[in-house]
PDB file of N, CA and C in Angstrom:
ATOM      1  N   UNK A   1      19.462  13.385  64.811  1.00  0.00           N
ATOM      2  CA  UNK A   1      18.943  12.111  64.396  1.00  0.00           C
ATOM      3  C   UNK A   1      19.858  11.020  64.938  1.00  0.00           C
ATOM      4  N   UNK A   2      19.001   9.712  65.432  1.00  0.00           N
ATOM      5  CA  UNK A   2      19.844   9.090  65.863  1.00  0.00           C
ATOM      6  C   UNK A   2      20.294   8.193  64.600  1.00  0.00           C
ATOM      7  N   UNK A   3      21.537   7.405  65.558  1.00  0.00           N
ATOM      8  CA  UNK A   3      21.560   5.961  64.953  1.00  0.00           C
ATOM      9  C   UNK A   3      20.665   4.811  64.739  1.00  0.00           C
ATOM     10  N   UNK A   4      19.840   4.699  65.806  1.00  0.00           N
ATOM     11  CA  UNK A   4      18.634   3.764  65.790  1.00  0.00           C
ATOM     12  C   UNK A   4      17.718   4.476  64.435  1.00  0.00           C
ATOM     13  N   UNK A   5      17.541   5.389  64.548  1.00  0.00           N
ATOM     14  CA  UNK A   5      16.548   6.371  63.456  1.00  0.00           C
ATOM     15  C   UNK A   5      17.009   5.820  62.329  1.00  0.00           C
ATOM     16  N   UNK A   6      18.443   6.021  61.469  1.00  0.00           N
ATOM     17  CA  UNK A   6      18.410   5.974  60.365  1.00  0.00           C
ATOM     18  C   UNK A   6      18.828   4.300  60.216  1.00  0.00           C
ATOM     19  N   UNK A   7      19.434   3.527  61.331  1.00  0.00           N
ATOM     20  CA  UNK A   7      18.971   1.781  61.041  1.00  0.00           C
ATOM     21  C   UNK A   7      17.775   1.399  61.107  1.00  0.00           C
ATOM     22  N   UNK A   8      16.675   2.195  61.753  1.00  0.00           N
ATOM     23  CA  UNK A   8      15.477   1.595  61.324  1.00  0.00           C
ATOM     24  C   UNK A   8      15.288   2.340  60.141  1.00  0.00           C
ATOM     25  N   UNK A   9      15.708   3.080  59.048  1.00  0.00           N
ATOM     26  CA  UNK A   9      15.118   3.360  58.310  1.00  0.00           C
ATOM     27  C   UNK A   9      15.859   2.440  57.254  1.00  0.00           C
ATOM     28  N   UNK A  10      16.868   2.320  57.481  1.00  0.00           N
ATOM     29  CA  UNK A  10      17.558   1.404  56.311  1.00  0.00           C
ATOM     30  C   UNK A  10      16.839  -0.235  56.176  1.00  0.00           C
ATOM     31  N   UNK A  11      16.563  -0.700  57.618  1.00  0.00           N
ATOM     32  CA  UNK A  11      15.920  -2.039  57.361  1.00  0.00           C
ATOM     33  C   UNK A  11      14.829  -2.197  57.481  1.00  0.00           C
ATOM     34  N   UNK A  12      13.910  -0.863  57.985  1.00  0.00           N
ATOM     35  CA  UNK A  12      12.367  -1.014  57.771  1.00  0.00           C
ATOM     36  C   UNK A  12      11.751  -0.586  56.351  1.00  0.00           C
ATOM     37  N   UNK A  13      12.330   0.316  55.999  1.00  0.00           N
ATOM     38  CA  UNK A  13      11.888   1.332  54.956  1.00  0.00           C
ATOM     39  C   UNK A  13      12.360   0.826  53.424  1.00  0.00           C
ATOM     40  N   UNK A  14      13.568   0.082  52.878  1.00  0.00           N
ATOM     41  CA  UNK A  14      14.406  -0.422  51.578  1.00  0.00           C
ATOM     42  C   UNK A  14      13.724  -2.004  52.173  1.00  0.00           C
ATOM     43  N   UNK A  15      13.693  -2.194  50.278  1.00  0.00           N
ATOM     44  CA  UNK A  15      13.195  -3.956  49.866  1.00  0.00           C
ATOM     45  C   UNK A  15      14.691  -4.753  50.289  1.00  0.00           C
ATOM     46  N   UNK A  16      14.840  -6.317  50.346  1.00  0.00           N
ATOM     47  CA  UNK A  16      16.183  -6.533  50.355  1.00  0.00           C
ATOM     48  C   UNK A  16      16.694  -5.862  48.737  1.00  0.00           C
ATOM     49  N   UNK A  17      16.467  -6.005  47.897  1.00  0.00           N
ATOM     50  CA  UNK A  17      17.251  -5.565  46.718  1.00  0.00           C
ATOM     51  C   UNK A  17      17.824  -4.456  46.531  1.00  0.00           C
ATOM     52  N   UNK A  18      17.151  -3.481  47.677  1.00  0.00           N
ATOM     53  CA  UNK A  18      17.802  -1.921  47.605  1.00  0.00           C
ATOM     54  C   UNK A  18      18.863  -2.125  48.444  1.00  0.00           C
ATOM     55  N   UNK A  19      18.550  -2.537  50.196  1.00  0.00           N
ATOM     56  CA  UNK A  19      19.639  -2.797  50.893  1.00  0.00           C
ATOM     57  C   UNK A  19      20.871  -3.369  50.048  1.00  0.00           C
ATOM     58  N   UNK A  20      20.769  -4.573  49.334  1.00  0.00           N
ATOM     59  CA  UNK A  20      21.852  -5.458  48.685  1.00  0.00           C
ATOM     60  C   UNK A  20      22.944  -4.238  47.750  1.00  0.00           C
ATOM     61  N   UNK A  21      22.032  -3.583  46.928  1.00  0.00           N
ATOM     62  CA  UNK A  21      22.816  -2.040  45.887  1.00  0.00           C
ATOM     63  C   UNK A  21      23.411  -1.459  46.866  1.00  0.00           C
ATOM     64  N   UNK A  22      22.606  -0.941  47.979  1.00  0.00           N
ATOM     65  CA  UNK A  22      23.560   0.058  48.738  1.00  0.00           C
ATOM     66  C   UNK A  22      24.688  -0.562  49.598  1.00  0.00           C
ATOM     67  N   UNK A  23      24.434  -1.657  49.740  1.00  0.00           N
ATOM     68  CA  UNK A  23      25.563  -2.406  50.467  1.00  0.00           C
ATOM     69  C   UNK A  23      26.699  -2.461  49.295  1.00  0.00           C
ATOM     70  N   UNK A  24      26.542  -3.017  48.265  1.00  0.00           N
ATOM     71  CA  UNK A  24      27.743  -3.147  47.723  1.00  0.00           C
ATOM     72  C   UNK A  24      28.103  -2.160  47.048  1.00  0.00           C
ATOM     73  N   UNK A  25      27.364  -1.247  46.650  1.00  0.00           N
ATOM     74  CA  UNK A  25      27.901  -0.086  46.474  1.00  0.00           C
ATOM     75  C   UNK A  25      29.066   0.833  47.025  1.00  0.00           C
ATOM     76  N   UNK A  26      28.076   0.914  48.377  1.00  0.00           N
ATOM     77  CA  UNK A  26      28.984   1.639  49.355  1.00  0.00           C
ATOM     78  C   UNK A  26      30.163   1.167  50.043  1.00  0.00           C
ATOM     79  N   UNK A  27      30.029  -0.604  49.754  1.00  0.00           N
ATOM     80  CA  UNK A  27      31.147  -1.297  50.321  1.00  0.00           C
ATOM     81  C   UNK A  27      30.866  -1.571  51.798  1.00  0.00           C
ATOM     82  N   UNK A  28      29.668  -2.194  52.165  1.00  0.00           N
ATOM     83  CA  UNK A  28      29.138  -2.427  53.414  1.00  0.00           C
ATOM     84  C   UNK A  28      29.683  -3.946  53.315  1.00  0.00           C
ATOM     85  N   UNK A  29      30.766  -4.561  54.084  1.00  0.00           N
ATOM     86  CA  UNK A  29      30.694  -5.885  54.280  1.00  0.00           C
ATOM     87  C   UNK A  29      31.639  -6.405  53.085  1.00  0.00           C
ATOM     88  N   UNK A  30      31.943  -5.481  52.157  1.00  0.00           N
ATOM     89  CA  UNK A  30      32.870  -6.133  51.019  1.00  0.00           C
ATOM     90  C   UNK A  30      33.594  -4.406  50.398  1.00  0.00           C
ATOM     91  N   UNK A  31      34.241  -4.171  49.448  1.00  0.00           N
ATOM     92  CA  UNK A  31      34.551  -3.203  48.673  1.00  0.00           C
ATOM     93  C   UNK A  31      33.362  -2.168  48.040  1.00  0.00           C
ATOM     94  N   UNK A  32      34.223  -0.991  47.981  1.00  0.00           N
ATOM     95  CA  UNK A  32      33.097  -0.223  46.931  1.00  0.00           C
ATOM     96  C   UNK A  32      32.848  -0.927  45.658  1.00  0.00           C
ATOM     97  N   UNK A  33      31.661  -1.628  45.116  1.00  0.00           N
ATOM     98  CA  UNK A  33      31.335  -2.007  43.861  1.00  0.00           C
ATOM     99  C   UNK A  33      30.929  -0.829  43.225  1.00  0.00           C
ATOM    100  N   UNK A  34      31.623  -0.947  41.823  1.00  0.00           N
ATOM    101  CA  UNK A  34      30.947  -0.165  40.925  1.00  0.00           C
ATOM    102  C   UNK A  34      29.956  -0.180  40.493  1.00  0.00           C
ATOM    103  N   UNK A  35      29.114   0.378  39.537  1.00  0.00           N
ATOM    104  CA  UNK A  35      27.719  -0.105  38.893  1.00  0.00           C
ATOM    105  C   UNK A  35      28.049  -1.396  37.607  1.00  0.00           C
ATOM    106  N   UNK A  36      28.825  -1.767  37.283  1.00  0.00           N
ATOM    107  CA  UNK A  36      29.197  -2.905  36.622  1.00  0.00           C
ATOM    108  C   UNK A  36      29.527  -3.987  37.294  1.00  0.00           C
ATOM    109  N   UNK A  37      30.674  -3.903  38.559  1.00  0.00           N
ATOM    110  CA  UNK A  37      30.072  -4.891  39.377  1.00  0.00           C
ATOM    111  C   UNK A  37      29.179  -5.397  40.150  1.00  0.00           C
ATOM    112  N   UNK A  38      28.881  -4.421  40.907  1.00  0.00           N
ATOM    113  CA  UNK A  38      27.157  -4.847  41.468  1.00  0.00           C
ATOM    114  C   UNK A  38      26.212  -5.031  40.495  1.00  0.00           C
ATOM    115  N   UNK A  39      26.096  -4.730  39.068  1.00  0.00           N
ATOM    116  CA  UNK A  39      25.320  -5.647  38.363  1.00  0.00           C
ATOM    117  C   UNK A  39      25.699  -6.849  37.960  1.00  0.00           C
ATOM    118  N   UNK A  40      27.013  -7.221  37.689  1.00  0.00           N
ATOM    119  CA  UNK A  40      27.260  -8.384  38.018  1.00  0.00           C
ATOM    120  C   UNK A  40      27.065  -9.658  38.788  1.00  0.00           C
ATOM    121  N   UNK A  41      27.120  -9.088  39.839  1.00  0.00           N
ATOM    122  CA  UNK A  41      26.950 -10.155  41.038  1.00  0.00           C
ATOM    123  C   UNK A  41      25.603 -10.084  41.210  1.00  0.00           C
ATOM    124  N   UNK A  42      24.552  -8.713  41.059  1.00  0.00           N
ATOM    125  CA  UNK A  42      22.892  -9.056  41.257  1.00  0.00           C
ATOM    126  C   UNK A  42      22.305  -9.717  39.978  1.00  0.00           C
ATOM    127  N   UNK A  43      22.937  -9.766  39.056  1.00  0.00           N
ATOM    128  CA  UNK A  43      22.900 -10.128  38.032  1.00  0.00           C
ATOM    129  C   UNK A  43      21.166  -9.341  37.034  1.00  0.00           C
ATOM    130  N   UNK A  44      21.634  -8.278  37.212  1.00  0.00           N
ATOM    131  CA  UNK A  44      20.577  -7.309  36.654  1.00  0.00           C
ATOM    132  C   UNK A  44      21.185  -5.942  36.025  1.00  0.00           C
ATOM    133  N   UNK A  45      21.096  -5.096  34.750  1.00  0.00           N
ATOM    134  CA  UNK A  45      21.895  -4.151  34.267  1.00  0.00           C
ATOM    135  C   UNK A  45      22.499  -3.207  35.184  1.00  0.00           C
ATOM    136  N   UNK A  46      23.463  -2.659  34.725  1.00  0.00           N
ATOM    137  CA  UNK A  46      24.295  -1.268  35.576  1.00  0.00           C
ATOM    138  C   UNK A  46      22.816  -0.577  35.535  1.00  0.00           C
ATOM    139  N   UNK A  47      21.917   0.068  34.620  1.00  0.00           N
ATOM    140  CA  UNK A  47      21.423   0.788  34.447  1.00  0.00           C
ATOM    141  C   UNK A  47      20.018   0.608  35.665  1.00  0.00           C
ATOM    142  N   UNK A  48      19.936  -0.947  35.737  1.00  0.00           N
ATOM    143  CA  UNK A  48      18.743  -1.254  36.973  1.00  0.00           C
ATOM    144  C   UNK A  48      19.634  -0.865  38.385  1.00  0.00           C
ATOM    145  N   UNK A  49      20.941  -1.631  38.248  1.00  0.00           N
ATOM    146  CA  UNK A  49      20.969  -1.247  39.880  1.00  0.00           C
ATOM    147  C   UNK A  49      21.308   1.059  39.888  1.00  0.00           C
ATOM    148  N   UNK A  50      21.582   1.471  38.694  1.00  0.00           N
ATOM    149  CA  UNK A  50      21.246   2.921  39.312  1.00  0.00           C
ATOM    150  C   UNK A  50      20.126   3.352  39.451  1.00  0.00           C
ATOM    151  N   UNK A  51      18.813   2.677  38.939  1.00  0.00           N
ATOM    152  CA  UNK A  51      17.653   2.810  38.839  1.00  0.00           C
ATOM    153  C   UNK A  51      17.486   2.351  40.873  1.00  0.00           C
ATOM    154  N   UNK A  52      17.421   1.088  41.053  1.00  0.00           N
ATOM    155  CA  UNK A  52      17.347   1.004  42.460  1.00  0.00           C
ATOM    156  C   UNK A  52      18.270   1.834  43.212  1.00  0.00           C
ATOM    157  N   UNK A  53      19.293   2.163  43.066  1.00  0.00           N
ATOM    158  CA  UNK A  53      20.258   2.651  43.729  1.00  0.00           C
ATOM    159  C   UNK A  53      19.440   4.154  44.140  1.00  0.00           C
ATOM    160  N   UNK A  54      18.997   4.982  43.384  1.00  0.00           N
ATOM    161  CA  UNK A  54      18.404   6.514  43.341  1.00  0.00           C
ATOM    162  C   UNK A  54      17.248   5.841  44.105  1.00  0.00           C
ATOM    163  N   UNK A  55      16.345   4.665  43.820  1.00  0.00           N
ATOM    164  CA  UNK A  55      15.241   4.917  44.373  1.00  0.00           C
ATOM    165  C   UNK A  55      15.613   4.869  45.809  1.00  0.00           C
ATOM    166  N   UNK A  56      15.977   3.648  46.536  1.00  0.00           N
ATOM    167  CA  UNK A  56      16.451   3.628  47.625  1.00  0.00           C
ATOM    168  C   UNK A  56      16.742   4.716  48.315  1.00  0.00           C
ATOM    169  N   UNK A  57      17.387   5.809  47.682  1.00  0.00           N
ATOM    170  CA  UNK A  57      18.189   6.883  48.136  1.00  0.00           C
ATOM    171  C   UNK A  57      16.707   7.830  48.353  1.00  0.00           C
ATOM    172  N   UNK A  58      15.840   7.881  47.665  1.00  0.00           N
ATOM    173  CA  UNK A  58      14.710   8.604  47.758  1.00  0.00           C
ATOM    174  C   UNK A  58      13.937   8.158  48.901  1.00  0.00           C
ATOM    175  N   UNK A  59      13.979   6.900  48.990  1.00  0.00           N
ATOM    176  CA  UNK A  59      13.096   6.478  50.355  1.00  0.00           C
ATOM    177  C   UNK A  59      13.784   6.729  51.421  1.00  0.00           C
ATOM    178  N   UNK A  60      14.800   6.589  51.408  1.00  0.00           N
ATOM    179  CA  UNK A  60      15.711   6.829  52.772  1.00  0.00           C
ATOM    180  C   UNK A  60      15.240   8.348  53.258  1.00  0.00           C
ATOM    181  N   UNK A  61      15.438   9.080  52.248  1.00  0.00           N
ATOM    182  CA  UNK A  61      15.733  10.735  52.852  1.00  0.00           C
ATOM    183  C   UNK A  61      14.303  10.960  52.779  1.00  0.00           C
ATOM    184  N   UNK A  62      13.160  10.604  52.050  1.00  0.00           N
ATOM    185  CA  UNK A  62      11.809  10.781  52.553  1.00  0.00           C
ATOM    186  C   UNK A  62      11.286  10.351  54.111  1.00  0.00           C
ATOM    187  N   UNK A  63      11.953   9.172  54.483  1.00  0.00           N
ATOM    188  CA  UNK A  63      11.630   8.635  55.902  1.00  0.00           C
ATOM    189  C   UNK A  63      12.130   9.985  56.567  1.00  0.00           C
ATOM    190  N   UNK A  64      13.984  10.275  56.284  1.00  0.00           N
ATOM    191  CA  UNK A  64      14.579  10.753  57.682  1.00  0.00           C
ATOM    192  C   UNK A  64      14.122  12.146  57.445  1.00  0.00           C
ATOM    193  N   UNK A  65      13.952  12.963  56.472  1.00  0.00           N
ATOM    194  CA  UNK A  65      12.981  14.096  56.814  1.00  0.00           C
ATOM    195  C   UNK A  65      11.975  13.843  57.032  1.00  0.00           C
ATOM    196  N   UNK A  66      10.919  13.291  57.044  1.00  0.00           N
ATOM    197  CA  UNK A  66       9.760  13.222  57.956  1.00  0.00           C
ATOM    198  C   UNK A  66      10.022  12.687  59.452  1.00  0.00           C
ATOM    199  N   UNK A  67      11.135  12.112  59.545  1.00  0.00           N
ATOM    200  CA  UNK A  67      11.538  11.817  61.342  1.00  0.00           C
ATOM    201  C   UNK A  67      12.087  13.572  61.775  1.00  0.00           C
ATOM    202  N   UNK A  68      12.920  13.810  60.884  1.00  0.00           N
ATOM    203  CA  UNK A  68      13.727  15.394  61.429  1.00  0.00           C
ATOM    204  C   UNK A  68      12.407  16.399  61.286  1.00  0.00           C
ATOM    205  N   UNK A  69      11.603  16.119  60.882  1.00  0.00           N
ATOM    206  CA  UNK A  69      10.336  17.087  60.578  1.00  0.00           C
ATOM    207  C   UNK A  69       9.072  16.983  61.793  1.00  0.00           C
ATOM    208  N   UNK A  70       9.244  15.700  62.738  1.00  0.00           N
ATOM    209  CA  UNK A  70       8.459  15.325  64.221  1.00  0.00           C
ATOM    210  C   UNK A  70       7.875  14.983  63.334  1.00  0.00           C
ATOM    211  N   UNK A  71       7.340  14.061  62.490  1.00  0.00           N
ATOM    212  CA  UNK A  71       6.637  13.277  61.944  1.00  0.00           C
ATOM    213  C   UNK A  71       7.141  12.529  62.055  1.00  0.00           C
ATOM    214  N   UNK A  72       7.163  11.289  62.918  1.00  0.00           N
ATOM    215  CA  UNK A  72       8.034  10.021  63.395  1.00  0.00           C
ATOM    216  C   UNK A  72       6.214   9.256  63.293  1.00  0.00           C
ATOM    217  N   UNK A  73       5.663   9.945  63.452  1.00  0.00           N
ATOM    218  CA  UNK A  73       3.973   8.623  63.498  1.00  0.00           C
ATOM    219  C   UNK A  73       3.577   8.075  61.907  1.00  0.00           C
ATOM    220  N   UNK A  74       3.733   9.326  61.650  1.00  0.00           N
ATOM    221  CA  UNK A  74       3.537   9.354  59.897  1.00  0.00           C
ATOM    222  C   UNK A  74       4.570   8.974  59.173  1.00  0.00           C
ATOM    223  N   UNK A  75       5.801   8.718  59.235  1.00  0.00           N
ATOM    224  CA  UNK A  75       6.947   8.140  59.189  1.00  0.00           C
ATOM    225  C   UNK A  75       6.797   6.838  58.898  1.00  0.00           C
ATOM    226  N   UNK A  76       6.601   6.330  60.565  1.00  0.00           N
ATOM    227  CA  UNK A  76       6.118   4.726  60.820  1.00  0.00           C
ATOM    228  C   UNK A  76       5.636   4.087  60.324  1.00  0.00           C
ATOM    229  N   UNK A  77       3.948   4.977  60.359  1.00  0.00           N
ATOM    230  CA  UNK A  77       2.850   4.156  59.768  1.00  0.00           C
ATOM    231  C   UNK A  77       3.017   4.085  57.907  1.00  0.00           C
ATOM    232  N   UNK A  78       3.642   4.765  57.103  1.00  0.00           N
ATOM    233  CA  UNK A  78       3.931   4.694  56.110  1.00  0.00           C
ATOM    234  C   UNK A  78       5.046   4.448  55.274  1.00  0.00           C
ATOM    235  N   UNK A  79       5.087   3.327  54.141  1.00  0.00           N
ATOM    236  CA  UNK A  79       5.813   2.684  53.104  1.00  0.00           C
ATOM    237  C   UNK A  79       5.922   3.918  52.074  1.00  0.00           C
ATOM    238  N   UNK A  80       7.442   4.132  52.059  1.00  0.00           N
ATOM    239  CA  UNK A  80       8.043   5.001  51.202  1.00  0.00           C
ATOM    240  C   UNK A  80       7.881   4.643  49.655  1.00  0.00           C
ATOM    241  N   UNK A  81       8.114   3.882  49.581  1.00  0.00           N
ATOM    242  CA  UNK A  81       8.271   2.896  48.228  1.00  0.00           C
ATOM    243  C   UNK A  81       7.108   2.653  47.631  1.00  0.00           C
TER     244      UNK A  81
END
């Protein structure tokens, strides 16, 4: 799988609000936030951003197994979320 593969899946496939969790989560562009701080700063419960946090994580790996699976058409043409 490429790199292009899983950046288009991160910015075609996640709402901005999922991108925003996994960014500060993971510490994309700033520190690892915890789930108390990244609800902080999105200003929505710990318990919502693990709620987005899992979903996100579900759309991601639904896209990239259907790309690792040669389903890249069916992939495309369809919203995970």
């Amino acid at each position: 799988m490429s790199e292009a593969e899983i950046d288009s899946a991160f910015n075609d496939e996640l709402t901005d609000q999922q991108k925003d969790v996994l960014n500060l989560r993971n510490g994309v562009g700033t520190k690892h936030g915890t789930f108390q701080e990244v609800s902080e700063r999105l200003e929505i419960t710990r318990e919502r951003v693990r709620q987005i946090e899992n979903r996100a994580m579900t759309v991601l790996r639904a896209f990239l197994t259907a790309v690792q699976a040669g389903e890249k058409a069916l992939a495309e043409s369809h919203r995970w979320d």
